[in-house]
Structures are given as C-alpha cells and as structure tokens.
C-alpha atoms as a PDB file:
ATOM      1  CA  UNK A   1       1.046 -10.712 -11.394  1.00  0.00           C
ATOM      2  CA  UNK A   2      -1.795  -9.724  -9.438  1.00  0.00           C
ATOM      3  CA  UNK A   3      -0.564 -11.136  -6.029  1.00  0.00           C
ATOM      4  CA  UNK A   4      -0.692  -7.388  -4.556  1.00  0.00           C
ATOM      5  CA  UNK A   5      -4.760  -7.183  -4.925  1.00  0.00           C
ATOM      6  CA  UNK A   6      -7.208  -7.968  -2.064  1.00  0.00           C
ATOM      7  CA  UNK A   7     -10.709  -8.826  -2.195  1.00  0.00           C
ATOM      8  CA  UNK A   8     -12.324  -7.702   0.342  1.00  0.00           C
ATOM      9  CA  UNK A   9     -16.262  -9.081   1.311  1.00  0.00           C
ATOM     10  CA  UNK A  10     -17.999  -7.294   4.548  1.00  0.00           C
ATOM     11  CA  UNK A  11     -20.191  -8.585   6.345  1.00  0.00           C
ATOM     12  CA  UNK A  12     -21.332 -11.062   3.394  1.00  0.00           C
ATOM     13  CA  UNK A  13     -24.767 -12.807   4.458  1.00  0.00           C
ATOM     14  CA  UNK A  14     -24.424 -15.560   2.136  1.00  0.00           C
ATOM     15  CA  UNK A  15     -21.966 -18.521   2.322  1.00  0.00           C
ATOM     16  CA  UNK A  16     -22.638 -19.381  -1.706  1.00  0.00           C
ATOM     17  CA  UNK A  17     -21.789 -15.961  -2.586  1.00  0.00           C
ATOM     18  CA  UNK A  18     -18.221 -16.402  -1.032  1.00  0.00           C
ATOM     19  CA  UNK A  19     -17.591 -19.991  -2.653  1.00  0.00           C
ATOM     20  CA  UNK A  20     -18.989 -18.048  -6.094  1.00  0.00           C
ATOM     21  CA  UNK A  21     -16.271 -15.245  -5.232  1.00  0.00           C
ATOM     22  CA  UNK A  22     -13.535 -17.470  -5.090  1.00  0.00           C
ATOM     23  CA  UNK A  23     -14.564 -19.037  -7.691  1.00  0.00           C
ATOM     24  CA  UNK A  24     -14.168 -15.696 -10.227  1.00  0.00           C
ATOM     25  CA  UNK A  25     -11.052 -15.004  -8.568  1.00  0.00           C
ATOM     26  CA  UNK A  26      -9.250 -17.910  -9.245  1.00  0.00           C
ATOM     27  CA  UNK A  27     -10.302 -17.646 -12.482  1.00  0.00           C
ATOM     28  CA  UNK A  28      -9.148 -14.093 -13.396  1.00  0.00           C
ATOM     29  CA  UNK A  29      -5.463 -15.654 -10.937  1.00  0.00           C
ATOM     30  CA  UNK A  30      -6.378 -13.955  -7.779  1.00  0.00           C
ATOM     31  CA  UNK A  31      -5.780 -14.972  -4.723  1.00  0.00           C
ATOM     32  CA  UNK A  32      -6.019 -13.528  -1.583  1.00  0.00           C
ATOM     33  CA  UNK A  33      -9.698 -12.969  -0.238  1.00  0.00           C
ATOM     34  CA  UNK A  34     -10.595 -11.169   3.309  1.00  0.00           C
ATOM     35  CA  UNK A  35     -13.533 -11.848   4.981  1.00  0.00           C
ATOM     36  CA  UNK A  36     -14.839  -8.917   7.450  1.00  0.00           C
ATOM     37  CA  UNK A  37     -17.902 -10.569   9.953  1.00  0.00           C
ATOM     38  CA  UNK A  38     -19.184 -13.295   7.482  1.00  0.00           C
ATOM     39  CA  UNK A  39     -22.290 -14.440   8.782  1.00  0.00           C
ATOM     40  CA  UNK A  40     -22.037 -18.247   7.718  1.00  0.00           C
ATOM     41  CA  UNK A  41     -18.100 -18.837   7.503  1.00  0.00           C
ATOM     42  CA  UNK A  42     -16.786 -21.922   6.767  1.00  0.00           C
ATOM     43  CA  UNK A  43     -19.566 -23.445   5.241  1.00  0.00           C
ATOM     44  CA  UNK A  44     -20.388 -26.514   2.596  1.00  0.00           C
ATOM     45  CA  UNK A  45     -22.087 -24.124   0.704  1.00  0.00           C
ATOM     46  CA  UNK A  46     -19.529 -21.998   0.338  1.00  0.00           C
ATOM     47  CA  UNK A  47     -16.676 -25.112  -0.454  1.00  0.00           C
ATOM     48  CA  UNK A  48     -19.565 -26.389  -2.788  1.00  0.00           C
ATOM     49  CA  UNK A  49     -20.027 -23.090  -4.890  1.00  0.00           C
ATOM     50  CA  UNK A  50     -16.179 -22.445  -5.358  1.00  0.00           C
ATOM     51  CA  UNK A  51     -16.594 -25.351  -7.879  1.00  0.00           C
ATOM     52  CA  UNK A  52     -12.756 -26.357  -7.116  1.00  0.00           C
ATOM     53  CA  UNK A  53     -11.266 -22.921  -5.698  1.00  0.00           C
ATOM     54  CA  UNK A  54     -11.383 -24.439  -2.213  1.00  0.00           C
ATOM     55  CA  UNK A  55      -7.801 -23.135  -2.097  1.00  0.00           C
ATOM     56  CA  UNK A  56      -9.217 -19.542  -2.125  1.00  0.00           C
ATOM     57  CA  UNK A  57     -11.569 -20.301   0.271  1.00  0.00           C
ATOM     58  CA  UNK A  58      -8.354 -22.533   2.762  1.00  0.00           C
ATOM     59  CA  UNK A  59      -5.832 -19.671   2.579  1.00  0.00           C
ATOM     60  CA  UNK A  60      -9.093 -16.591   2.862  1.00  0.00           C
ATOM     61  CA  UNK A  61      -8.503 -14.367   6.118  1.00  0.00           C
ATOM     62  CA  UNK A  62     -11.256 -13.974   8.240  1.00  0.00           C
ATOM     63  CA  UNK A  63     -11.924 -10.709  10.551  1.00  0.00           C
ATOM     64  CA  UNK A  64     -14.142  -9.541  12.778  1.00  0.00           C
ATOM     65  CA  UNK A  65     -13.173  -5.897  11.720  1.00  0.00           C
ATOM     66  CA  UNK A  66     -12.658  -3.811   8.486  1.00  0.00           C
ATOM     67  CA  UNK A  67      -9.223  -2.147   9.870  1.00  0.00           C
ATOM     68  CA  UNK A  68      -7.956  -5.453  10.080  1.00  0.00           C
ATOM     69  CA  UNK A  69      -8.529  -6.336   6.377  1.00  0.00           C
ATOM     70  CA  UNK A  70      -6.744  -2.615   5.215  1.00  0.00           C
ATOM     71  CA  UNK A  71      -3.804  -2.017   7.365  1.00  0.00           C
ATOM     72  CA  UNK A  72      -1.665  -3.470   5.583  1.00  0.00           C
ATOM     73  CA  UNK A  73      -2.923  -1.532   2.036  1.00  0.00           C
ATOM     74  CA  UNK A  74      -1.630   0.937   0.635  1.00  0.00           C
ATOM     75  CA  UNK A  75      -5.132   2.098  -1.996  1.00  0.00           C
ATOM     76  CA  UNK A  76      -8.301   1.289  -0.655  1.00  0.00           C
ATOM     77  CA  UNK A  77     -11.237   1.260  -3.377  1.00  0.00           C
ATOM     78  CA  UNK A  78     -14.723   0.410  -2.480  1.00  0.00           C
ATOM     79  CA  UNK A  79     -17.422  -1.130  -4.930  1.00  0.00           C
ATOM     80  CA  UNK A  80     -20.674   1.355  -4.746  1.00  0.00           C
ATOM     81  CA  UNK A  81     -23.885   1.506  -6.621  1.00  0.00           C
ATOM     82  CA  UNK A  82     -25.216   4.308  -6.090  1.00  0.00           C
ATOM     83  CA  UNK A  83     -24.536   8.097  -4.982  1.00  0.00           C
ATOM     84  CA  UNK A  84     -23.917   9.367  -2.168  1.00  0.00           C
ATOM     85  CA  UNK A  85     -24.287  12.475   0.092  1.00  0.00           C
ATOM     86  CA  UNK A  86     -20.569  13.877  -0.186  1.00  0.00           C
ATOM     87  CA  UNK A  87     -19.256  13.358  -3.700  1.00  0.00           C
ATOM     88  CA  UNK A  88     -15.924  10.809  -3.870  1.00  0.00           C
ATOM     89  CA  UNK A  89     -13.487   9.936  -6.963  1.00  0.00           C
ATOM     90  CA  UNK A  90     -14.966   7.331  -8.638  1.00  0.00           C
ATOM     91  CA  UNK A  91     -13.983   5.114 -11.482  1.00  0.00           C
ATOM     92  CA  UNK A  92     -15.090   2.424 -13.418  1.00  0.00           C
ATOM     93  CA  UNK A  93     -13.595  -1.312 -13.393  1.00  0.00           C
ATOM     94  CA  UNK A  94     -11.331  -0.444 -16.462  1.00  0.00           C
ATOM     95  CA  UNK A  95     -10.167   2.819 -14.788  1.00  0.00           C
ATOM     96  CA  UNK A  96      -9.635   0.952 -11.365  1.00  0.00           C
ATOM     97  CA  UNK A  97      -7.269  -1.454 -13.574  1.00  0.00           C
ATOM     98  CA  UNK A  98      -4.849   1.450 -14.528  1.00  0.00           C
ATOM     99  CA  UNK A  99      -4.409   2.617 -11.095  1.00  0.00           C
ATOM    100  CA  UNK A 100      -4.069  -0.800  -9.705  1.00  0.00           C
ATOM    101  CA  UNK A 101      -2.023  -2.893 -12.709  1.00  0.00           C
ATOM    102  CA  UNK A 102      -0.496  -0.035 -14.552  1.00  0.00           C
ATOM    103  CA  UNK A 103       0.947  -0.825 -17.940  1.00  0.00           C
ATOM    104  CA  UNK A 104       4.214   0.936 -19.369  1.00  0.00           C
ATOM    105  CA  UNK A 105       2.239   2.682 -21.542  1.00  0.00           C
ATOM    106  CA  UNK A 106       0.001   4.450 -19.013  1.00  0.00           C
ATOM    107  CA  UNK A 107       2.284   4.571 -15.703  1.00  0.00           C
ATOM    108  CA  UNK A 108       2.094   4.269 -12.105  1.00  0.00           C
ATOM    109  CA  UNK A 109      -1.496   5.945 -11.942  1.00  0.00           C
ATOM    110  CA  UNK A 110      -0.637   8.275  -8.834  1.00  0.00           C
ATOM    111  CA  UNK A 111       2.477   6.455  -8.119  1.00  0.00           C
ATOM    112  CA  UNK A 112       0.435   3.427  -6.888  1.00  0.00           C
ATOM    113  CA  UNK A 113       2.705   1.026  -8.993  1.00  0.00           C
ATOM    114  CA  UNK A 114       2.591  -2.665  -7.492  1.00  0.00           C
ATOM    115  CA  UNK A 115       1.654  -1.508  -3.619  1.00  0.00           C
ATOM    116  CA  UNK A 116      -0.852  -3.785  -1.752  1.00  0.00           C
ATOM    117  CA  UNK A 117      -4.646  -2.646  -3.296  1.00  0.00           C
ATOM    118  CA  UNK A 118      -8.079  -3.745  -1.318  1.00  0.00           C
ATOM    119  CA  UNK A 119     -11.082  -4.064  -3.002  1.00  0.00           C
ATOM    120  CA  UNK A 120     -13.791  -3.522  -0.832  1.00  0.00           C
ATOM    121  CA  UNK A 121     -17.645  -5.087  -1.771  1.00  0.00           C
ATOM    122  CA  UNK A 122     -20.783  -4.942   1.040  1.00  0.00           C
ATOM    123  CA  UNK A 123     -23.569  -6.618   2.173  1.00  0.00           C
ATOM    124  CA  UNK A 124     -25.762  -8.162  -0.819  1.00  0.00           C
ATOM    125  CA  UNK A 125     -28.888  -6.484   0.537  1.00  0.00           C
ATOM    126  CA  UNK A 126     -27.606  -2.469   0.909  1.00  0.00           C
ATOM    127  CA  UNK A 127     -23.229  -2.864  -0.106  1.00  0.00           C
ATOM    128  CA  UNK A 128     -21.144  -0.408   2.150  1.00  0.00           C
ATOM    129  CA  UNK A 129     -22.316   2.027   4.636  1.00  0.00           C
ATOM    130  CA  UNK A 130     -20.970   5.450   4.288  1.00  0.00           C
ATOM    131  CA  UNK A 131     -18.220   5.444   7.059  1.00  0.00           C
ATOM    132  CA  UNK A 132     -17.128   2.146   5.396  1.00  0.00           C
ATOM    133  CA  UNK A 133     -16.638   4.221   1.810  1.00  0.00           C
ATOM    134  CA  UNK A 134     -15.421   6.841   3.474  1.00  0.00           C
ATOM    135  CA  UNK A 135     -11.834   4.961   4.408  1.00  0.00           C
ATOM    136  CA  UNK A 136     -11.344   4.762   0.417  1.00  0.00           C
ATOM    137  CA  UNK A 137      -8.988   6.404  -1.444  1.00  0.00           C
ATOM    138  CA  UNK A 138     -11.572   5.659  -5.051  1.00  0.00           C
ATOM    139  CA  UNK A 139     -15.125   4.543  -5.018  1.00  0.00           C
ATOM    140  CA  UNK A 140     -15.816   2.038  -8.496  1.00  0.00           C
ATOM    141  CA  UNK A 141     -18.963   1.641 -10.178  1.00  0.00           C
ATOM    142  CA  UNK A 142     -20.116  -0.518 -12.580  1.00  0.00           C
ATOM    143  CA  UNK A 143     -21.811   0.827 -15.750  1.00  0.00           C
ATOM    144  CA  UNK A 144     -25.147  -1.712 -15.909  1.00  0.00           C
ATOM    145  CA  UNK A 145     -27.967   0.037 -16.990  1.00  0.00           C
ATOM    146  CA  UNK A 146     -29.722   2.184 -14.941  1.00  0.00           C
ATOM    147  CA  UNK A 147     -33.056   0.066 -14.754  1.00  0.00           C
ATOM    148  CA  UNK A 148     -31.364  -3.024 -13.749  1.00  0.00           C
ATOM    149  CA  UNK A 149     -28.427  -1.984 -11.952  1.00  0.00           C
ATOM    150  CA  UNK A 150     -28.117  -4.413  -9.444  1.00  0.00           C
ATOM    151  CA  UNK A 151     -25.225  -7.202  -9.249  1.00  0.00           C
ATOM    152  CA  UNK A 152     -24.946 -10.343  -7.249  1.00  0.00           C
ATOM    153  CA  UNK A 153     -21.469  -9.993  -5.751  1.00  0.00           C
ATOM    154  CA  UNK A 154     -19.756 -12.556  -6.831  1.00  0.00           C
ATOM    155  CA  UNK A 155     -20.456 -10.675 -10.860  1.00  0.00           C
ATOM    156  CA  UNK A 156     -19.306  -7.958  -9.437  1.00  0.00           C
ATOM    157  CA  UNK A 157     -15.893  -9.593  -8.406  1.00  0.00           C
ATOM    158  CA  UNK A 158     -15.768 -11.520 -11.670  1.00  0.00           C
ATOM    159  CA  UNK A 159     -15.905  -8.295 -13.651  1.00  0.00           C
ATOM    160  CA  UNK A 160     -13.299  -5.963 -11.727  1.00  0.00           C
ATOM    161  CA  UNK A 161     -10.909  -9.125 -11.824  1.00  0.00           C
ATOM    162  CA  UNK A 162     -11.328  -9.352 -15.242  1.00  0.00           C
ATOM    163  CA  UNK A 163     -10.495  -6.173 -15.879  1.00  0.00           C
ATOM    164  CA  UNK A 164      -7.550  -6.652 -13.430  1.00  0.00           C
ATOM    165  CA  UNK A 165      -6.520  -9.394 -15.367  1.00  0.00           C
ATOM    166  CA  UNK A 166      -6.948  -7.689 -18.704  1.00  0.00           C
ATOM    167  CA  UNK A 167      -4.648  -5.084 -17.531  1.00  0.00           C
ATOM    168  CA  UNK A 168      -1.731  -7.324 -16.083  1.00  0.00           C
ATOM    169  CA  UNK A 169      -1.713  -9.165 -18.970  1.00  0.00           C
ATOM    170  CA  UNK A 170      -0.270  -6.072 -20.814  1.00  0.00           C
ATOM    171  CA  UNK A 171       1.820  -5.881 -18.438  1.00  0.00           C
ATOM    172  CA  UNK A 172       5.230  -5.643 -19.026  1.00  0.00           C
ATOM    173  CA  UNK A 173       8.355  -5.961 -16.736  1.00  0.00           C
ATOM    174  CA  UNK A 174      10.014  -2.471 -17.746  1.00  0.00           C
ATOM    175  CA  UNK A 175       7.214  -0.768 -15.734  1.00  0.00           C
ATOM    176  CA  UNK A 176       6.983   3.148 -16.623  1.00  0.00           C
ATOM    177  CA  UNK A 177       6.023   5.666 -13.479  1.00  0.00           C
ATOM    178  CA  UNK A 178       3.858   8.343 -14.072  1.00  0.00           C
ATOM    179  CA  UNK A 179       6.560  10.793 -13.798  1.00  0.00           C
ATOM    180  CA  UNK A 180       9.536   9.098 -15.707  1.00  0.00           C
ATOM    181  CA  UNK A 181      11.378   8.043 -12.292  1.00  0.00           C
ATOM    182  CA  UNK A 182      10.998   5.414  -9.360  1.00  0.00           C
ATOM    183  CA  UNK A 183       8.832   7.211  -6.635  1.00  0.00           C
ATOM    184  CA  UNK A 184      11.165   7.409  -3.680  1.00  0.00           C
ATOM    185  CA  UNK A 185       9.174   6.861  -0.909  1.00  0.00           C
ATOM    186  CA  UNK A 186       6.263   3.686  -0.311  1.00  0.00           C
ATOM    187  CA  UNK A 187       2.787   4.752   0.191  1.00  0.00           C
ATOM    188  CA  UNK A 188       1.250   5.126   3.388  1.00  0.00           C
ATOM    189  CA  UNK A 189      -0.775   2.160   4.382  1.00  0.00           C
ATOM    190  CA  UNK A 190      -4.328   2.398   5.598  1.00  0.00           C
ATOM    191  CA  UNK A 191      -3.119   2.285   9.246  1.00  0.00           C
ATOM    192  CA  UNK A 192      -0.973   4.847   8.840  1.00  0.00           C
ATOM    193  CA  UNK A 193      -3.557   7.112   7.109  1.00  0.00           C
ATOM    194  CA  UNK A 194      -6.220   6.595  10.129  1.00  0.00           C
ATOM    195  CA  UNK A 195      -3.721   7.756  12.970  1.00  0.00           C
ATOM    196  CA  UNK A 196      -3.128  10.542  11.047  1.00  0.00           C
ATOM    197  CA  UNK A 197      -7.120  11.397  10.141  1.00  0.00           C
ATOM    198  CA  UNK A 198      -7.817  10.594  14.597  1.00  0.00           C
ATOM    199  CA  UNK A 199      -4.747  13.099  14.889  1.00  0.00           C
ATOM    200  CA  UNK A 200      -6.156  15.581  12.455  1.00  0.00           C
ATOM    201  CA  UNK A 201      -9.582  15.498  14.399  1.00  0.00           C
ATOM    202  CA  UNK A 202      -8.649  16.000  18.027  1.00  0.00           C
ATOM    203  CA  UNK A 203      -6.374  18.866  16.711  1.00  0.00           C
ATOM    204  CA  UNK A 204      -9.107  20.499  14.803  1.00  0.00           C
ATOM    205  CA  UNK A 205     -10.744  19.784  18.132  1.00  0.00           C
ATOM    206  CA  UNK A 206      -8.633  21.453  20.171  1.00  0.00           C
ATOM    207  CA  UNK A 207      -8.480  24.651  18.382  1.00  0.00           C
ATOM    208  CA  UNK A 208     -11.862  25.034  17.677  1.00  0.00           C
ATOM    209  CA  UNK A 209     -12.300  24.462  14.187  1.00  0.00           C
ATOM    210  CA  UNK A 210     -14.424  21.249  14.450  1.00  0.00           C
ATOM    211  CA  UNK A 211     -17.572  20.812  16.935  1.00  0.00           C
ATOM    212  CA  UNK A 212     -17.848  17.131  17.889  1.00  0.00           C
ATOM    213  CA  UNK A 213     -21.214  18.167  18.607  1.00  0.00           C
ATOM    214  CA  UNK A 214     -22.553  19.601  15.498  1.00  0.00           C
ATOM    215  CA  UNK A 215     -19.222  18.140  13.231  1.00  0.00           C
ATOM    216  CA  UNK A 216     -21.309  18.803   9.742  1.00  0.00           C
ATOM    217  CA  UNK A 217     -19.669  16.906   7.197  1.00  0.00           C
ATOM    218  CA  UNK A 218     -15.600  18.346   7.898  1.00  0.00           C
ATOM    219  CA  UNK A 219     -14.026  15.113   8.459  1.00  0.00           C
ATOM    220  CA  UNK A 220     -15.208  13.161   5.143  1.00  0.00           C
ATOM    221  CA  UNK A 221     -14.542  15.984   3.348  1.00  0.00           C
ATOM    222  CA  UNK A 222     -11.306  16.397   4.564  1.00  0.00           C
ATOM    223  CA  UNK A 223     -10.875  12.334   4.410  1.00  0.00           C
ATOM    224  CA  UNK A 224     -11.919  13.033   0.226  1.00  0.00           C
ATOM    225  CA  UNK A 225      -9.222  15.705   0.230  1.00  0.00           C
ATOM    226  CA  UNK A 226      -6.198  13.767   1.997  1.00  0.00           C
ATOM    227  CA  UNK A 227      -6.935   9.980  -0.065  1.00  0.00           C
ATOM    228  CA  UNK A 228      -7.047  11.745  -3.235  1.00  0.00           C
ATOM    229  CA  UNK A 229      -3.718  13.010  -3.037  1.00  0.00           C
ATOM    230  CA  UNK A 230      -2.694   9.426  -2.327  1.00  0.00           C
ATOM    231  CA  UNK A 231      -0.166   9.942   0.167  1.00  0.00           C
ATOM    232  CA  UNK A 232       3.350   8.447   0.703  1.00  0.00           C
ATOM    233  CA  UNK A 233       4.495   7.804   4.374  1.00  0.00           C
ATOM    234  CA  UNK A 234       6.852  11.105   4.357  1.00  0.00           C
ATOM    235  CA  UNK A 235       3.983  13.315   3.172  1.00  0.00           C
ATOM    236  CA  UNK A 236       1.877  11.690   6.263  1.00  0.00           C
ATOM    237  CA  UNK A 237       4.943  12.333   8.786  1.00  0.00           C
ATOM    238  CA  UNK A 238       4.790  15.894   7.890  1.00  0.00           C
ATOM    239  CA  UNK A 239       1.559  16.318   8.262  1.00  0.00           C
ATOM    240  CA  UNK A 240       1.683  14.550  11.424  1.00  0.00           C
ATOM    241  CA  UNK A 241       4.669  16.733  12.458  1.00  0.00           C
ATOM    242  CA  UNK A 242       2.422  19.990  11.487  1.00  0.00           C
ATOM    243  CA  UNK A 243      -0.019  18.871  13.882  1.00  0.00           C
ATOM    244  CA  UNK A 244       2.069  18.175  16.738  1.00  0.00           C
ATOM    245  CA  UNK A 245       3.708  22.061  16.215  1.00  0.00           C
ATOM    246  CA  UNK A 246       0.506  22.869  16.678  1.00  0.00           C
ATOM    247  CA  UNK A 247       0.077  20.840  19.768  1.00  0.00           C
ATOM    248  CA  UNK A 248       3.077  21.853  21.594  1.00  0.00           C
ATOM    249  CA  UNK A 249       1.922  25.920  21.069  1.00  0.00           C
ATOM    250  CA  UNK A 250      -1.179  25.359  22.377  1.00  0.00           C
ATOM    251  CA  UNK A 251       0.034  23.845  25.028  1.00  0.00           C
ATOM    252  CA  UNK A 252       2.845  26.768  25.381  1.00  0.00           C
ATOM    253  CA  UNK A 253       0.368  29.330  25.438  1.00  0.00           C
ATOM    254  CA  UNK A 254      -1.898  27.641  27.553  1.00  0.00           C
ATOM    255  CA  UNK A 255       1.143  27.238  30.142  1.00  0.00           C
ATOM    256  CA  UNK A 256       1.459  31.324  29.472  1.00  0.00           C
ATOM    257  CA  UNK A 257      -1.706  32.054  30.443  1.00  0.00           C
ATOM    258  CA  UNK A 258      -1.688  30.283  33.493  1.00  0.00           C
ATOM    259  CA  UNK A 259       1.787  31.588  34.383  1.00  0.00           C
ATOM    260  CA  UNK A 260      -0.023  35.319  34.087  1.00  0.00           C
ATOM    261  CA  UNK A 261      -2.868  34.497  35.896  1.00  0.00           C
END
C-alpha cells in the first residue's frame, strides 16, 4: 500500500545510517530508497545495520544528482529542522500522511491520491540546503522539543513511515477525492515542474521583471507560489503556453522595431 513513497537520503555521510534507514522502512513496508551522492555506498556497515533489510539496501537507487531521484514524482516533501529565510508550507509527519496516504474519510489531500511521493532527508551534520528545499512542494517537521531537537536520520525515517503506515492502514479501497470525483488529469512530475520554473525565469528575464544580477528572492517565492497549488500536467502546459505567447510578441515586436528602423 505504500509502494508509491520514496525515501530519499542526500548526500548521507554515514554508511550505518543507511543500513539503519532501511531497516525502519522495511519495518513500517516501505520499499524503495534513493540514494543522492552517498559518501560510503555499498558498505558492510551499511548491510550490517539493516539487521536483515539487505533487500532495501539490493534494490536502493543510487545517484549522483537530486533531479534524478524526483523526476519521476509527482509531491516532493523535504524533512527540515529548522526555519528558514522565505517561509514554505510545512506539516508535521501526521499531516504529511493525509496528503500522501489519504483515507476515505479525509480525501485526496490536493488531489495527490496514490501519485509517486519523495521524501527528501539531508546530510546528518546541517539536513538540506535551501535550493534543495526549495524544489518541494511541503517542508515536514518533527515536533521534538525545542531543547533537544535534533534526530539521527534513520528516527527520523522511522517516524514519518510510521505515520505513513498508520495512515494506509485505514486505508480503504473505495478511496474518496477531495472534491467527490476522480481528478481528471495526473500531476505534473518534478521534471515537468523544473522546465516550466527555467521557462518562467528566462521569460521574466527577457521582459525585465527579474535581474539575474540582483534576482532578490523572486524565484523561490514564485517556486512557494506554483508547488502549493500542486499542479496537474494541463495546468503546467498552460502556463507553459502563456509563456511562449509571450515569447513569440516579444519577438514580433522586436522584428517591428527593426523593420522601422
């Protein structure tokens, strides 16, 4: 039931702290685990830590880049600790759960339903950098106390999946969408989304709205603005389609004024 969720480790220093990972997967049932730049990967201290997982660990993707590990997702939530300079959606494990497992009762959270979810956790020493939470849709946070907030990763995983599991196993096959009908078109995946943000940034570029050389904070905020709509692959198409219009009349009226002069 919870075949569509990705863990996700970047960059993890480590080998233990994957075999540990695998290990709290397997036991909340699942299964597939991306590795972004491991430092020590394979490793006996990884095989010995996953205490009998080891078929985590044999089927776990490696890559050498975070794109790789998201194109093919459709929600991409990152595990943070602490704030950050632009505020971003965030939710809590249980929270995270209803978007990603949603129950009859509660509904396809945003129309996310069963699509492919990533689950993004950093380095053990300082988690994700910014531009790395900024390609999320949700940041989650875990509610320890604030004097002793910090989590070894592999607790981390263990209590998201648990909440994961919690959720699927109220899970029922007459699944409910939020708004009382199938949504007709699939998400777009990650892939899809960054053309469109590249797109959206040499436009802006080209008409003068965004300085690449003083470009303030526009394109995160307007990253926040676009993944918390959660869009589906017509909704990106459109947008796409705006932004060529407004290619093709630039380039009209630049033809125009050459054709004057």
């Amino acid at each position: 039931m919870l075949d569509h969720i990705r863990i996700v480790l970047v960059n993890t220093t480590h080998p233990g702290n994957i075999g540990a990972v695998a290990r709290a997967m397997k036991n909340m049932g699942v299964s597939d685990l991306c590795l972004v730049a491991p430092k020590r990967y394979p490793d006996e201290e990884a095989t010995a830590r996953a205490s009998g997982a080891t078929d985590i660990l044999d089927s776990a993707r490696v890559v050498d880049e975070l794109h790789e590990a998201l194109e093919d997702c459709q929600l991409v939530v990152g595990a943070s600790a602490r704030g950050r300079h632009i505020p971003w959606p965030v939710i809590n494990p249980r929270e995270l759960a209803a978007i990603a497992v949603p129950s009859p009762e509660r509904g396809a959270v945003g129309g996310v339903g069963r699509n492919r979810v990533a689950i993004l956790f950093g380095r053990e020493d300082r988690g994700l950098t910014n531009e790395e939470l900024h390609a999320c849709h949700h940041h989650v946070h875990i509610p320890s106390v604030e004097g002793f907030s910090s989590l070894n990763v592999a607790a981390a995983v263990q209590v998201i999946c648990y909440e994961l599991r919690m959720a699927s196993l109220h899970q029922v096959e007459a699944e409910k969408p939020q708004w009382g009908t199938d949504w007709d078109i699939e998400l777009a995946d990650h892939a899809e989304l960054e053309r469109m943000f590249e797109h959206l940034e040499r436009t802006l570029i080209d008409i003068d709205f965004l300085d690449p050389d003083n470009p303030r904070q526009l394109m995160p905020r307007l990253r926040r603005l676009f993944l918390r709509a959660v869009p589906d692959k017509v909704e990106v198409n459109v947008l796409r389609g705006i932004l060529k219009s407004v290619n093709r009349t630039m380039l009209s009226q630049a033809d125009d004024k050459r054709t004057g002069d």
